[in-house]
C-alpha atoms as a PDB file:
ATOM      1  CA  UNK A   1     -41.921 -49.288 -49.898  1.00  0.00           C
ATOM      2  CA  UNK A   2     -43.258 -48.458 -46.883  1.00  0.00           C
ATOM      3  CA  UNK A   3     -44.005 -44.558 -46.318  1.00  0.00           C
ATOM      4  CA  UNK A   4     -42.742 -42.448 -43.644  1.00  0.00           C
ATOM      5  CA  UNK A   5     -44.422 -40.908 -41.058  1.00  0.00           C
ATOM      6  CA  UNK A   6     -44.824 -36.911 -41.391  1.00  0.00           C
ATOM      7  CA  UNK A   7     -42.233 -35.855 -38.038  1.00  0.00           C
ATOM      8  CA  UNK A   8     -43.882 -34.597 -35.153  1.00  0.00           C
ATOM      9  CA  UNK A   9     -44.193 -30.452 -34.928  1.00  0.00           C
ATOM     10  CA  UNK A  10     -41.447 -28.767 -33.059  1.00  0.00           C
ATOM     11  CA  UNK A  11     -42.625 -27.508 -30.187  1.00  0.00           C
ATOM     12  CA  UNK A  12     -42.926 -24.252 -29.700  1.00  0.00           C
ATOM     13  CA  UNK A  13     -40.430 -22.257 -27.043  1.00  0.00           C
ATOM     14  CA  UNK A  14     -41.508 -20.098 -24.606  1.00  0.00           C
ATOM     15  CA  UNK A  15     -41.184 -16.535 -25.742  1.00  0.00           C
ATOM     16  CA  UNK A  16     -37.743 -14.861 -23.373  1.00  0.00           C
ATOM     17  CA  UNK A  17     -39.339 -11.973 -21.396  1.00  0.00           C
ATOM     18  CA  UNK A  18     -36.820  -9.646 -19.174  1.00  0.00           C
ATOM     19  CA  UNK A  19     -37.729 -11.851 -16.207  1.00  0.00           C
ATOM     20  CA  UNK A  20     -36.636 -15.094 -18.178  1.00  0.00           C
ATOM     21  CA  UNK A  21     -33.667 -14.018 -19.556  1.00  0.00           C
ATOM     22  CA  UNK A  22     -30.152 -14.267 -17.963  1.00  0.00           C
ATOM     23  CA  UNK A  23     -28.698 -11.112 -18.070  1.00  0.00           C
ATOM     24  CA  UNK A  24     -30.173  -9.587 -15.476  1.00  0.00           C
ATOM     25  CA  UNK A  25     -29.407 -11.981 -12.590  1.00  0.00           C
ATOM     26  CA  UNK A  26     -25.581 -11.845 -14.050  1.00  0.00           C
ATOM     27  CA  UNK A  27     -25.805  -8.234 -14.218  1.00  0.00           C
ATOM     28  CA  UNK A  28     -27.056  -7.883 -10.319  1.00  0.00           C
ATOM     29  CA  UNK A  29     -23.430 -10.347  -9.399  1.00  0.00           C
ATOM     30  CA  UNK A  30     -21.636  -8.317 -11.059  1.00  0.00           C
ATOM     31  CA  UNK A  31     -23.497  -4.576  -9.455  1.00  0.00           C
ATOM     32  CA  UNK A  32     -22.235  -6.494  -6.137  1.00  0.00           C
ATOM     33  CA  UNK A  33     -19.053  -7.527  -7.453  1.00  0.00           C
ATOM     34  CA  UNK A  34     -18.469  -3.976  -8.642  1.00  0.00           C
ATOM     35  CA  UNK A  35     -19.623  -2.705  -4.921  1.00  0.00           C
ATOM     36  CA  UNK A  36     -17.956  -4.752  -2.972  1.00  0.00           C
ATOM     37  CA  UNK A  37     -14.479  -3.950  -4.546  1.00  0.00           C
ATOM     38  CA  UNK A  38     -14.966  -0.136  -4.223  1.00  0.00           C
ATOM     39  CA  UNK A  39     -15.426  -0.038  -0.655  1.00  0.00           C
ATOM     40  CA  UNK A  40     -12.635  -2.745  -0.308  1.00  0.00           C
ATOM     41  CA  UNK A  41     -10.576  -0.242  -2.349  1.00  0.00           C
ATOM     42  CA  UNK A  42     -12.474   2.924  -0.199  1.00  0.00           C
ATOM     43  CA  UNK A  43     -11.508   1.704   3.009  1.00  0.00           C
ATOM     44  CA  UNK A  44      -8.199   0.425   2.700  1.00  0.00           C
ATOM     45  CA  UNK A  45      -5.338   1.742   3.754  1.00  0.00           C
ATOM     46  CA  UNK A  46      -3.153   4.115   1.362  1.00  0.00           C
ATOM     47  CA  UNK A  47       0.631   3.632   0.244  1.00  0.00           C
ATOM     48  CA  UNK A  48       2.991   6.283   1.118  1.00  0.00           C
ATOM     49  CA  UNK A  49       6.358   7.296   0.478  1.00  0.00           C
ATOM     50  CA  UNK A  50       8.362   7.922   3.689  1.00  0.00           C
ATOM     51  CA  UNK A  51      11.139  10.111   2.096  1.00  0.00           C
ATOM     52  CA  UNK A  52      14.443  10.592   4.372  1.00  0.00           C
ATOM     53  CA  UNK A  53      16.420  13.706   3.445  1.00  0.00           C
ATOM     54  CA  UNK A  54      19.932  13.071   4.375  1.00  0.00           C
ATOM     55  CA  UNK A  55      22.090  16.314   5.541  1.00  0.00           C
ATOM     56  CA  UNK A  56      24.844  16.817   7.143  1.00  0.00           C
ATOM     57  CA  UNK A  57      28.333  14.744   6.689  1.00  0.00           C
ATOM     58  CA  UNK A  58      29.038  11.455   7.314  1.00  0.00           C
ATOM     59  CA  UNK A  59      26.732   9.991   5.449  1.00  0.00           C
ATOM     60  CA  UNK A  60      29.513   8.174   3.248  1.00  0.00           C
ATOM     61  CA  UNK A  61      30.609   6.208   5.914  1.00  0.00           C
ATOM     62  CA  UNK A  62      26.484   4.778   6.849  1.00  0.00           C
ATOM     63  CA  UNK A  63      26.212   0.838   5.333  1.00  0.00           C
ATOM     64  CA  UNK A  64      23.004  -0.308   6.536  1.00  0.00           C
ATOM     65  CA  UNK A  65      19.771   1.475   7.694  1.00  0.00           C
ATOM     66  CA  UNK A  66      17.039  -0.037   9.723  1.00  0.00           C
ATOM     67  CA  UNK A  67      13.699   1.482   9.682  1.00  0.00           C
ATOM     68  CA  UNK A  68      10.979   0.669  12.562  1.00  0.00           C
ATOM     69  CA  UNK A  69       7.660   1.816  12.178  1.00  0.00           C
ATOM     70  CA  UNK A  70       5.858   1.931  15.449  1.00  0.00           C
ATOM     71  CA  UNK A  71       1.573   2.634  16.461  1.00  0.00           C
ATOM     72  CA  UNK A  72       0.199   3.867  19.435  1.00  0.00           C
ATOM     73  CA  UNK A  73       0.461  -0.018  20.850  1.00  0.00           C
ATOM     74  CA  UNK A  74       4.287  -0.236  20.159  1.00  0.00           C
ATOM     75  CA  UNK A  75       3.520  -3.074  17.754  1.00  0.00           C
ATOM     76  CA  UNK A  76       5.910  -3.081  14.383  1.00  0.00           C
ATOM     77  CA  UNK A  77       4.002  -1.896  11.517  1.00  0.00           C
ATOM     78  CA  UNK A  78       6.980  -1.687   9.235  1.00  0.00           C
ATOM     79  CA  UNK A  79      10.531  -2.738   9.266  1.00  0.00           C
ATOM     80  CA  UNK A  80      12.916  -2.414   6.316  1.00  0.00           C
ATOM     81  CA  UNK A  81      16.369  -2.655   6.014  1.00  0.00           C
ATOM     82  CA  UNK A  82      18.460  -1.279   3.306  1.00  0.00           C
ATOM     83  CA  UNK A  83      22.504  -1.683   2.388  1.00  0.00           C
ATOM     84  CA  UNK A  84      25.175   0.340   1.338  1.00  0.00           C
ATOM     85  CA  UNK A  85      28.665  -0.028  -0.102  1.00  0.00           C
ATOM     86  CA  UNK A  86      29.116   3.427  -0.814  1.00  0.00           C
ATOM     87  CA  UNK A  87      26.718   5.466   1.575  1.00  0.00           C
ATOM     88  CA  UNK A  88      23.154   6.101   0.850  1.00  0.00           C
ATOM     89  CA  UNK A  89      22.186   8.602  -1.418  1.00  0.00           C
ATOM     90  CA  UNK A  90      20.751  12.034  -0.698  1.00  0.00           C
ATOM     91  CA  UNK A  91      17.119  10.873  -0.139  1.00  0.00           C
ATOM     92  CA  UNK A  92      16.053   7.441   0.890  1.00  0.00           C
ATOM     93  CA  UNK A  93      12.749   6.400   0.094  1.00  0.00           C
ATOM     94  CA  UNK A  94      10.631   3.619   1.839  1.00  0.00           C
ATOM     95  CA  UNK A  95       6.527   2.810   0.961  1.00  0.00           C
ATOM     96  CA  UNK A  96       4.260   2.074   3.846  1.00  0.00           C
ATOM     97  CA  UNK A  97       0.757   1.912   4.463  1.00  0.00           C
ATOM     98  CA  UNK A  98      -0.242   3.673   7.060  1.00  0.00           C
ATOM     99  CA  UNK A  99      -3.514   5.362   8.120  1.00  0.00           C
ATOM    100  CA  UNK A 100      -3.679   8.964   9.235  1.00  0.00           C
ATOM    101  CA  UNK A 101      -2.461   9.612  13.006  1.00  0.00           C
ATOM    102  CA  UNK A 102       1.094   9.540  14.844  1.00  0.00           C
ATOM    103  CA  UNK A 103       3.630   6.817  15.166  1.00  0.00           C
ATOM    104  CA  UNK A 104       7.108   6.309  16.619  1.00  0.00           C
ATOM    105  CA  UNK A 105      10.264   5.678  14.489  1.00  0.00           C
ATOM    106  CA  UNK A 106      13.377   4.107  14.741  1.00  0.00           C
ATOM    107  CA  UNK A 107      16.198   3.946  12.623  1.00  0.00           C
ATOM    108  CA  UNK A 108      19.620   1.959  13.065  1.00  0.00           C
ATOM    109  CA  UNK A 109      22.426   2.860  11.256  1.00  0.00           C
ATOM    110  CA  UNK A 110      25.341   0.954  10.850  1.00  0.00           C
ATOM    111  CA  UNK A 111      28.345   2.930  10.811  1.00  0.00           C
ATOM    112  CA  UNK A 112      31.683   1.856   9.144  1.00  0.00           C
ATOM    113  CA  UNK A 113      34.372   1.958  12.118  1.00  0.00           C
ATOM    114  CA  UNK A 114      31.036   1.626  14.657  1.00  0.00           C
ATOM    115  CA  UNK A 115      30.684  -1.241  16.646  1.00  0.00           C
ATOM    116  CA  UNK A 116      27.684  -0.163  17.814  1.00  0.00           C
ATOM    117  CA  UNK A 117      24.676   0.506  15.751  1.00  0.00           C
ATOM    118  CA  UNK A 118      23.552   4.395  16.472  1.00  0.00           C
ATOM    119  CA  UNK A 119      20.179   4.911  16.970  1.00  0.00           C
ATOM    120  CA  UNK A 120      17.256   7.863  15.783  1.00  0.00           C
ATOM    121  CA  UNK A 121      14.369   8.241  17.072  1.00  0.00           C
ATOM    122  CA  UNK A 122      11.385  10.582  15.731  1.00  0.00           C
ATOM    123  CA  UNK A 123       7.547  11.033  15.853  1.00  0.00           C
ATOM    124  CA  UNK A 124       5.669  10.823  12.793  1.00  0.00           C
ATOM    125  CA  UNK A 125       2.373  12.854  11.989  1.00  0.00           C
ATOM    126  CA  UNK A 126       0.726  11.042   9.019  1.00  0.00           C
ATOM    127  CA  UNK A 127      -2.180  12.835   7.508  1.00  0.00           C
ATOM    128  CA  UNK A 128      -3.793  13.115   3.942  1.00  0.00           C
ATOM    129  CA  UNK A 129      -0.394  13.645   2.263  1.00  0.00           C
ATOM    130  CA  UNK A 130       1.194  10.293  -0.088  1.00  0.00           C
ATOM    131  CA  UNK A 131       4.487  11.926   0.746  1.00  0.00           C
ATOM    132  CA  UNK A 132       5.898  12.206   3.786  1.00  0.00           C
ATOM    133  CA  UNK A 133       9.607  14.337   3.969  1.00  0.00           C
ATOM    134  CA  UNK A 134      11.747  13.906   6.606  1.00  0.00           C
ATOM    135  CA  UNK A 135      15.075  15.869   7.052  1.00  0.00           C
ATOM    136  CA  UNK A 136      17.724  14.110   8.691  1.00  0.00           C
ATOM    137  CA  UNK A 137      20.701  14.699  10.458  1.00  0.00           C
ATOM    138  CA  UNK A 138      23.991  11.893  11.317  1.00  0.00           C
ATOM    139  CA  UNK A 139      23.733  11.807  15.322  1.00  0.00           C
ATOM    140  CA  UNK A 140      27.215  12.949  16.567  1.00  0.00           C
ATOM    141  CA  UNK A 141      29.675   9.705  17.417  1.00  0.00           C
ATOM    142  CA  UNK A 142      29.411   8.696  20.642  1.00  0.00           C
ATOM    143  CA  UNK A 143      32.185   7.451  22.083  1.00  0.00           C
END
């Protein structure tokens, strides 16, 4: 029988050192990762709630509103429609993001027994507030 050779010494690996290792280049992606998604977050622009207080009477007989966000430019920032079988209820509530400053509104209603959709316009003053209350009142019918 023929005898085997003694196997060759492992060799020997490098001893890991901080600058060797890994972690810390994953750790730096994810520092810039981490970064980059607060100032994303930082700088964008905040949800609010755009909260219509409905007074007055007639509201019962309203079946569709229209809502028309408007900047300085006249360009639509939001539009949203909402239906009705009944009449809307006491407060409607619509979520926009929009930066601090003024804008234009519109809002079409659809009245039952209206051909014609009526229409109210307003300012809005955004500032630091997420909730923006508006009181509202049915324009009178025009005839």
């Amino acid at each position: 029988m023929a005898e085997e050779a003694p196997a060759p010494p492992a060799p020997e690996t490098p001893r890991r050192t901080w600058r060797t290792h890994p972690l810390p280049k994953r750790l730096a992606l994810i520092a810039i990762v981490a970064l980059g998604l607060w100032l994303w977050r930082v700088t964008d622009v905040p949800e609010r709630q755009l909260i219509y207080r409905l007074e007055g009477d007639g509201w019962g007989d309203v079946r569709a509103l229209d809502l028309q966000v408007l900047d300085s430019e006249e360009h639509i920032v939001k539009r949203e429609e909402r239906f009705f079988a009944d009449g809307p209820p006491m407060e409607v509530t619509f979520k926009v993001d929009l930066p601090e400053g003024t804008f234009r509104t519109l809002l079409f209603l659809q009245v039952e027994g209206r051909e014609k959709r009526d229409v109210i316009r307003g300012r809005l003053m955004v500032g630091e507030a997420k909730a923006i209350v508006v009181p509202l009142r049915l324009p009178a019918a025009s005839r």
